[in-house]
N, C-alpha and C. Protein backbone atom coordinates (compact mmCIF):
# COMPACT_ATOMS: atom_id res chain seq x y z
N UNK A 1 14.88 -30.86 -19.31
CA UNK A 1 15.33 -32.24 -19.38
C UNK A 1 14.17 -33.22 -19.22
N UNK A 2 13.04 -32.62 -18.77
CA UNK A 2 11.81 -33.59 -18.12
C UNK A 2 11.08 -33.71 -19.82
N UNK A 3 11.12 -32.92 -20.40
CA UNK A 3 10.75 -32.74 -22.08
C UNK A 3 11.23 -34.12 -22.78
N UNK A 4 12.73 -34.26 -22.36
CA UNK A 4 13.46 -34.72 -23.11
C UNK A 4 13.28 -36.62 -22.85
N UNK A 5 13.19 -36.71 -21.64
CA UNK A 5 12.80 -37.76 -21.02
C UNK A 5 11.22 -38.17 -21.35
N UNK A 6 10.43 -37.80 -21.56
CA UNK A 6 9.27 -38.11 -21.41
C UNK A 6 8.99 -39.01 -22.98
N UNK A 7 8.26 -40.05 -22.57
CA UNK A 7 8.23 -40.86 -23.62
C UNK A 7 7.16 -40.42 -24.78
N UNK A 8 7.03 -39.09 -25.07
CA UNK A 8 6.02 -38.71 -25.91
C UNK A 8 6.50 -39.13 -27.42
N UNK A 9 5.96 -38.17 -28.07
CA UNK A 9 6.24 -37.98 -29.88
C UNK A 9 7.61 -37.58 -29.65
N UNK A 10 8.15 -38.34 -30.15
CA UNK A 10 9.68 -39.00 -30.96
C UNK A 10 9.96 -37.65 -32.52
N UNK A 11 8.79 -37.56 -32.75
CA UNK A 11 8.79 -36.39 -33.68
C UNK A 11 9.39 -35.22 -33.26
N UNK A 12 8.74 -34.70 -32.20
CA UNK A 12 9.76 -33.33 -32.02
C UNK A 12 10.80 -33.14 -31.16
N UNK A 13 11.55 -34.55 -30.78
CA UNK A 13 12.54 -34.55 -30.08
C UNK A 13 13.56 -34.59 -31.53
N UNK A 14 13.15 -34.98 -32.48
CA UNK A 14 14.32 -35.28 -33.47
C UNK A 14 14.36 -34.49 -34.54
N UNK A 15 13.12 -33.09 -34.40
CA UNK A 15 13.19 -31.91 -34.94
C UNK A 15 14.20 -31.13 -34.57
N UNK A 16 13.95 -31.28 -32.84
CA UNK A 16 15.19 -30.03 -32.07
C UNK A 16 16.08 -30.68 -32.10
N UNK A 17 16.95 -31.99 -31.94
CA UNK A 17 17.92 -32.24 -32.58
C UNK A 17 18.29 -32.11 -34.28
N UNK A 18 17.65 -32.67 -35.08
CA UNK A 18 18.22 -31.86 -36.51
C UNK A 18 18.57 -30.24 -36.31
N UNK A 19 17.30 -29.90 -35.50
CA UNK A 19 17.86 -28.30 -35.78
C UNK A 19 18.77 -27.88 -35.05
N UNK A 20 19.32 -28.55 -33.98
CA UNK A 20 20.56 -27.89 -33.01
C UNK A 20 21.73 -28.69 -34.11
N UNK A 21 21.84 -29.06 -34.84
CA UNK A 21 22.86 -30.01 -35.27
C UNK A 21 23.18 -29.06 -36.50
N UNK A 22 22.12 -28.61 -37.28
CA UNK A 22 22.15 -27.51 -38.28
C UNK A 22 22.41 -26.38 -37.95
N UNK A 23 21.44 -25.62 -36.61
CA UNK A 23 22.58 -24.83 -36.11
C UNK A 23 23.87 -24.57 -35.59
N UNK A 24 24.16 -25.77 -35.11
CA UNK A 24 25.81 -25.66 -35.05
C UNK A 24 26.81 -25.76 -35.76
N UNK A 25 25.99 -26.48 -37.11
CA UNK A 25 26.82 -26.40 -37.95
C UNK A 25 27.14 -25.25 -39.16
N UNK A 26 25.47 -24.95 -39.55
CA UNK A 26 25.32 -23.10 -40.67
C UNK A 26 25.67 -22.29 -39.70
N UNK A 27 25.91 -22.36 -38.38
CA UNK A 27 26.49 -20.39 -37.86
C UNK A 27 28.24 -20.48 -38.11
N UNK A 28 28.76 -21.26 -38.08
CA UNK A 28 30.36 -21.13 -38.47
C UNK A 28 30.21 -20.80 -40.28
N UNK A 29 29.90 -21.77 -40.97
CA UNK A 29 29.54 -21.24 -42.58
C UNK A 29 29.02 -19.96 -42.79
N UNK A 30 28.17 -19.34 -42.12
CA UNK A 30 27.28 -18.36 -42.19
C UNK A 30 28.51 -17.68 -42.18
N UNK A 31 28.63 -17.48 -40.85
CA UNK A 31 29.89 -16.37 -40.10
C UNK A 31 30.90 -16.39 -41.33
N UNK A 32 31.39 -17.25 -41.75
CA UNK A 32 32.58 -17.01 -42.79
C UNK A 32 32.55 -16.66 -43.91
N UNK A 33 31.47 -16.83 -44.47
CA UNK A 33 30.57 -16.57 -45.44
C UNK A 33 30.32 -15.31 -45.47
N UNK A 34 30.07 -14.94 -44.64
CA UNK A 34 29.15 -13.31 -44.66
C UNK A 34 31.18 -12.73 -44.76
N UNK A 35 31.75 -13.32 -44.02
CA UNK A 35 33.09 -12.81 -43.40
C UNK A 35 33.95 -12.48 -44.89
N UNK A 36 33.82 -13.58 -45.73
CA UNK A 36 34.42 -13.58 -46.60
C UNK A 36 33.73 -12.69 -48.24
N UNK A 37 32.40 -12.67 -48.17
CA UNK A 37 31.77 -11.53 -49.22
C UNK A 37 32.11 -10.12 -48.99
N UNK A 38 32.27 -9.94 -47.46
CA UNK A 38 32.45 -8.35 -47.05
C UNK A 38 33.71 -8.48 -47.93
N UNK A 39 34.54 -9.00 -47.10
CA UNK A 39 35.99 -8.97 -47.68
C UNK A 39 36.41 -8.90 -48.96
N UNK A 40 36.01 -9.54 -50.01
CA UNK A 40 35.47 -9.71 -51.25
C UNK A 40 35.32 -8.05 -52.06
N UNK A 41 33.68 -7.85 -51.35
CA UNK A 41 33.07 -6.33 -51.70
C UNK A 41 34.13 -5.53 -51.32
N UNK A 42 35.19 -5.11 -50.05
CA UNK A 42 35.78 -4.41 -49.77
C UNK A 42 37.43 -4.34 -51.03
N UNK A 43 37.66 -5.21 -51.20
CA UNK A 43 38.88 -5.54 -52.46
C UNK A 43 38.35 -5.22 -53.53
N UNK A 44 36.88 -5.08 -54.23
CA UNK A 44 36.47 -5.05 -55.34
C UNK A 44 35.85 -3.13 -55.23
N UNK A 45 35.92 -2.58 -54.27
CA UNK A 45 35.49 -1.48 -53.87
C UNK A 45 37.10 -0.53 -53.90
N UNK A 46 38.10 -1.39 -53.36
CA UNK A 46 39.77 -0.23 -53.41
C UNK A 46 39.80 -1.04 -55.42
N UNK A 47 39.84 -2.11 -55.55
CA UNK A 47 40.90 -2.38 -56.86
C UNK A 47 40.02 -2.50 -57.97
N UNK A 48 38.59 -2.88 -58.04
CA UNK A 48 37.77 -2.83 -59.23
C UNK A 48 36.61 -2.75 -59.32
N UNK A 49 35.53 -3.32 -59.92
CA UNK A 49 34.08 -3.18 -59.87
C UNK A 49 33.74 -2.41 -59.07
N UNK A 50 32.45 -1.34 -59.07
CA UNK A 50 31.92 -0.61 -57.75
C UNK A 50 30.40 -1.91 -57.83
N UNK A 51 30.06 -2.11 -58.84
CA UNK A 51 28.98 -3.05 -59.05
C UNK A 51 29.31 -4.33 -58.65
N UNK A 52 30.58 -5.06 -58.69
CA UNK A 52 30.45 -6.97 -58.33
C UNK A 52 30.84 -6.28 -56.40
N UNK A 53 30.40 -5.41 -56.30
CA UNK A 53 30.98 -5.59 -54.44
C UNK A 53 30.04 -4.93 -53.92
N UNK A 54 29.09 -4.55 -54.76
CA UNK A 54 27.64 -4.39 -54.17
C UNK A 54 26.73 -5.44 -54.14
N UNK A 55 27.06 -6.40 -55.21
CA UNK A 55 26.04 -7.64 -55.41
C UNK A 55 26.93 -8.61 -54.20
N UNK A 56 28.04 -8.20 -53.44
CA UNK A 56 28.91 -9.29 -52.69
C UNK A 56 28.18 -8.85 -51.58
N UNK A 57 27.77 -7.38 -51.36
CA UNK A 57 27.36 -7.38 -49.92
C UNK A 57 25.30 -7.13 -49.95
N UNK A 58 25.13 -7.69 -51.11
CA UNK A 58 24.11 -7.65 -51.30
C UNK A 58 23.83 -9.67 -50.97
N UNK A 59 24.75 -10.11 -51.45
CA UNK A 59 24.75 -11.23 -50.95
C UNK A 59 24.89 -11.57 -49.60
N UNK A 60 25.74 -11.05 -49.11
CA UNK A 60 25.99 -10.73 -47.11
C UNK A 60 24.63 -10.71 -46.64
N UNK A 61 23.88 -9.55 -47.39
CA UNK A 61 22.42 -9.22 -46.21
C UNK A 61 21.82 -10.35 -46.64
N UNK A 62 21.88 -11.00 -48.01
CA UNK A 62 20.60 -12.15 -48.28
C UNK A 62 20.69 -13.48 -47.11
N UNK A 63 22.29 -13.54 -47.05
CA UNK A 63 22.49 -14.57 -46.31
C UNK A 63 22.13 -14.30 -44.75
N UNK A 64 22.58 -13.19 -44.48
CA UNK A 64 22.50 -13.16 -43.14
C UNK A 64 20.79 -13.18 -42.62
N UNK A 65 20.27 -12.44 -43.79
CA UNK A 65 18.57 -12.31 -43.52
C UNK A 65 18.39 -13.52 -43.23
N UNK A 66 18.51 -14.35 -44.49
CA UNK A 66 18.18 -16.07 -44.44
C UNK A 66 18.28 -16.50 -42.89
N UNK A 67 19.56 -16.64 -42.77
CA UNK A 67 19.86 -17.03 -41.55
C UNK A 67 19.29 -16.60 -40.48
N UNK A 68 18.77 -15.17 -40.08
CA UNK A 68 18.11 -14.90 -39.11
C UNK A 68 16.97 -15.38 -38.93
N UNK A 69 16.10 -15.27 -40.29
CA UNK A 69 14.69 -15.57 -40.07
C UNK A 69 14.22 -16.80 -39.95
N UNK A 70 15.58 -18.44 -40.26
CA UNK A 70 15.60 -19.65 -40.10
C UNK A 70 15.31 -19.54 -38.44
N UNK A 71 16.74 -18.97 -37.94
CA UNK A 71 17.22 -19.00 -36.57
C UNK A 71 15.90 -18.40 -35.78
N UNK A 72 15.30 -17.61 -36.06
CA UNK A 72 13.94 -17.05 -34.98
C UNK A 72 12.69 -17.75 -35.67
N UNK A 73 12.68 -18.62 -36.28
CA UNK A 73 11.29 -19.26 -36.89
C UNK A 73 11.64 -20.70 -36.39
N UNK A 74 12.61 -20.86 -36.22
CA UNK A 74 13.17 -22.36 -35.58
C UNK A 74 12.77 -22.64 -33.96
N UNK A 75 13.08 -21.08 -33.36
CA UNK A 75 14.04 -21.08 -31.92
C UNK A 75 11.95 -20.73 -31.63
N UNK A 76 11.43 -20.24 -32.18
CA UNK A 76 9.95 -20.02 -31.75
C UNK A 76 9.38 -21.24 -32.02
N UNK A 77 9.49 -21.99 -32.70
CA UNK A 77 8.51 -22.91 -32.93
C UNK A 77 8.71 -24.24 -32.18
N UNK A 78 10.27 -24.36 -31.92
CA UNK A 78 10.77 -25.16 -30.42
C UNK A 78 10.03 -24.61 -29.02
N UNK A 79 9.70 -23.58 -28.88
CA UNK A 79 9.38 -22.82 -27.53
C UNK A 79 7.77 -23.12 -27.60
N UNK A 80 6.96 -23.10 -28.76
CA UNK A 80 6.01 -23.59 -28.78
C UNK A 80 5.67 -24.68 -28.73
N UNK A 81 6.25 -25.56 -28.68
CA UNK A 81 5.98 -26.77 -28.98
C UNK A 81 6.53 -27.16 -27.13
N UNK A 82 7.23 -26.37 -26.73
CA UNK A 82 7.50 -26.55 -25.46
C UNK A 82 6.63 -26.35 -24.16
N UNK A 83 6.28 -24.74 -24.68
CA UNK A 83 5.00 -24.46 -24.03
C UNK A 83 3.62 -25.43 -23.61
N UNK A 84 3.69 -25.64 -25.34
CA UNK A 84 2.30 -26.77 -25.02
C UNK A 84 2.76 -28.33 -24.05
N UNK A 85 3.72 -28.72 -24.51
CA UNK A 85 4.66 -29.81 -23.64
C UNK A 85 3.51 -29.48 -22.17
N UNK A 86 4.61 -28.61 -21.61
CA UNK A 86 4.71 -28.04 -20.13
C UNK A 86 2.70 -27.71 -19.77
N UNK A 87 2.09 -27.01 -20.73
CA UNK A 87 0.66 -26.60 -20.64
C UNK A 87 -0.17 -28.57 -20.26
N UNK A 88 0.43 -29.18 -21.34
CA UNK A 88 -0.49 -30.37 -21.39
C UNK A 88 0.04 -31.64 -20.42
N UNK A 89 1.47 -31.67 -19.73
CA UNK A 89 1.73 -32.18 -18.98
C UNK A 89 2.37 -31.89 -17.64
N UNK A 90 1.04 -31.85 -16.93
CA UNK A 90 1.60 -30.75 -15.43
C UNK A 90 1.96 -32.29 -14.83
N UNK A 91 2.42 -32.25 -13.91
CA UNK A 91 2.88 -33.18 -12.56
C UNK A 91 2.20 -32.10 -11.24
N UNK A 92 1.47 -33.14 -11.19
CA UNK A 92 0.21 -33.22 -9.76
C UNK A 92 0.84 -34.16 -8.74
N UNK A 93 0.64 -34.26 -7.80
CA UNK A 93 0.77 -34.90 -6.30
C UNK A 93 -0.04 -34.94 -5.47
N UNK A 94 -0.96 -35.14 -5.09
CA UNK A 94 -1.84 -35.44 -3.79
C UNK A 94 -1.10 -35.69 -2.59
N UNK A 95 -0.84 -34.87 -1.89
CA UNK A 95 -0.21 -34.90 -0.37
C UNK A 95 -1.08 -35.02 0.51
N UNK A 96 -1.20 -35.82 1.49
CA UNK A 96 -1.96 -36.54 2.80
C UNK A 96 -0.86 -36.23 3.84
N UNK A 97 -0.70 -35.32 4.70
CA UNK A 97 0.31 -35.52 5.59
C UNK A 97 -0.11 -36.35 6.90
N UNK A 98 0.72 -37.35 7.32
CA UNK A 98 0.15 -38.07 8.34
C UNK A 98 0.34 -37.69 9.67
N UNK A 99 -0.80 -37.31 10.49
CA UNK A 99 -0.22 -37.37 11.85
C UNK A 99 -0.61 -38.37 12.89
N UNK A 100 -0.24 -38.01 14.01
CA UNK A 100 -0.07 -39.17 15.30
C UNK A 100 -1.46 -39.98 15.80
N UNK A 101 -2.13 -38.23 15.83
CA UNK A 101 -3.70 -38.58 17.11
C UNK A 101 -4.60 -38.12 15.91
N UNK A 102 -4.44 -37.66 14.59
CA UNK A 102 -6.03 -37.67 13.89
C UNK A 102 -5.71 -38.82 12.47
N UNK A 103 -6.80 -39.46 12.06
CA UNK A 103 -6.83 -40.56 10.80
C UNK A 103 -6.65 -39.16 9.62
N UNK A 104 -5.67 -40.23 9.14
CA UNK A 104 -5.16 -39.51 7.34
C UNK A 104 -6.52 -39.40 6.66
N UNK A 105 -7.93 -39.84 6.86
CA UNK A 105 -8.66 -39.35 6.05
C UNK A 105 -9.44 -37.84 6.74
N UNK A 106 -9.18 -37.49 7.51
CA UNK A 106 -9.39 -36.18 8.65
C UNK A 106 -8.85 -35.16 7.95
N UNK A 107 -7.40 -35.59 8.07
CA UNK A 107 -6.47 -34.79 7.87
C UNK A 107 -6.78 -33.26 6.86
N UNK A 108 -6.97 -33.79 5.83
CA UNK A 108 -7.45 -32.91 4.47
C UNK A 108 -8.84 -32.04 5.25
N UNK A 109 -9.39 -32.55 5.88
CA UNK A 109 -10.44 -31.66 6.00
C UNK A 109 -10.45 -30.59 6.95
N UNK A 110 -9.41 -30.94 7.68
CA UNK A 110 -8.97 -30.07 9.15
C UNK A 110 -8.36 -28.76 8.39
N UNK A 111 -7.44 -29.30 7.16
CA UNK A 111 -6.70 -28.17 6.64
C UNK A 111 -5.24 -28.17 7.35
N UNK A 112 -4.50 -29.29 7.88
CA UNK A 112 -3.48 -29.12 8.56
C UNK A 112 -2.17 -28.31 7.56
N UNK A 113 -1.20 -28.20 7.91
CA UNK A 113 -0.64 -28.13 6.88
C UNK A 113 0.33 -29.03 5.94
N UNK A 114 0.53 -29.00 5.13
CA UNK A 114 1.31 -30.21 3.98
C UNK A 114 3.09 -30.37 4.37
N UNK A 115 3.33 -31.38 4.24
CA UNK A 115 4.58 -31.54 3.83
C UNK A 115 5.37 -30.78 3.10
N UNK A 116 6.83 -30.96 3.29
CA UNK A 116 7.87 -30.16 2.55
C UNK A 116 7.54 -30.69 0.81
N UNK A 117 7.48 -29.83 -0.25
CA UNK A 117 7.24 -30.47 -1.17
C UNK A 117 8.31 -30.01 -2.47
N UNK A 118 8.37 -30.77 -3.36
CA UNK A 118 9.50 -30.07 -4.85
C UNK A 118 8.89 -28.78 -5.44
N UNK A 119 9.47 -28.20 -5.53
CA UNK A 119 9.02 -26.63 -6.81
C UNK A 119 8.34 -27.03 -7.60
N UNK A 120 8.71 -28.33 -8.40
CA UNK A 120 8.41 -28.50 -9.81
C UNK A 120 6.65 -29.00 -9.38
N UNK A 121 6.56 -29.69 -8.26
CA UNK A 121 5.15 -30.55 -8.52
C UNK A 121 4.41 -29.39 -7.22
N UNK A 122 2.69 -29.22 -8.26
CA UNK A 122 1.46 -28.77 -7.60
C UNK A 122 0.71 -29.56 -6.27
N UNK A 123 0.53 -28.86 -5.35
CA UNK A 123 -0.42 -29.57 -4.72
C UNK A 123 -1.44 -29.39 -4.29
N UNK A 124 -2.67 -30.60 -4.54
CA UNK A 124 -3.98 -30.10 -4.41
C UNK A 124 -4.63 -30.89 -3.30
């Protein structure tokens, strides 16, 4: 969500939306599609052609190939583009913990120990 928020390139926020929007919409087509050639090949396999219900499920694998190699060339190239996100924008914090009887510029050098801090942010 910190991806999503961040005021970067507008470009690949509206890549992974087109593509979640396309995928939600080609896996129901796909699915019925593939659903309905089997079905097709299987009627043309009991009542006629042995040839138009091989080119039906020859059509099945083209589609379904299609579809896979969209779906894992999509779903990788979002993760990359994520990776680098996350690689090129760390969240740093500088923690000073304050105490009573030594000055906050001491502190760091004594090595006391730090404050309770978030998972998400490093501290140096």
């Amino acid at each position: 969500l910190q991806w999503l928020r961040n005021p970067g390139p507008q470009h690949e926020k509206r890549t992974l939306f087109g593509d979640m929007v396309c995928f939600l919409f080609i896996t129901p087509l796909a699915t019925i599609s593939g659903w309905l050639c089997l079905r097709g090949a299987l009627d043309h396999l009991h009542f006629s052609s042995r040839l138009e219900a091989v080119g039906l499920i020859a059509l099945t694998v083209a589609l379904f190939t299609i579809y896979l190699f969209w779906t894992l060339v999509s779903f990788r190239y979002h993760c990359r583009l994520y990776n680098e996100w996350r690689r090129t924008n760390q969240r740093v914090i500088l923690l000073i913990p304050k105490s009573e009887n030594v000055p906050s510029n001491q502190q760091s050098l004594l090595g006391l120990p730090s404050v309770k801090r978030n998972s998400k942010e490093t501290v140096v």
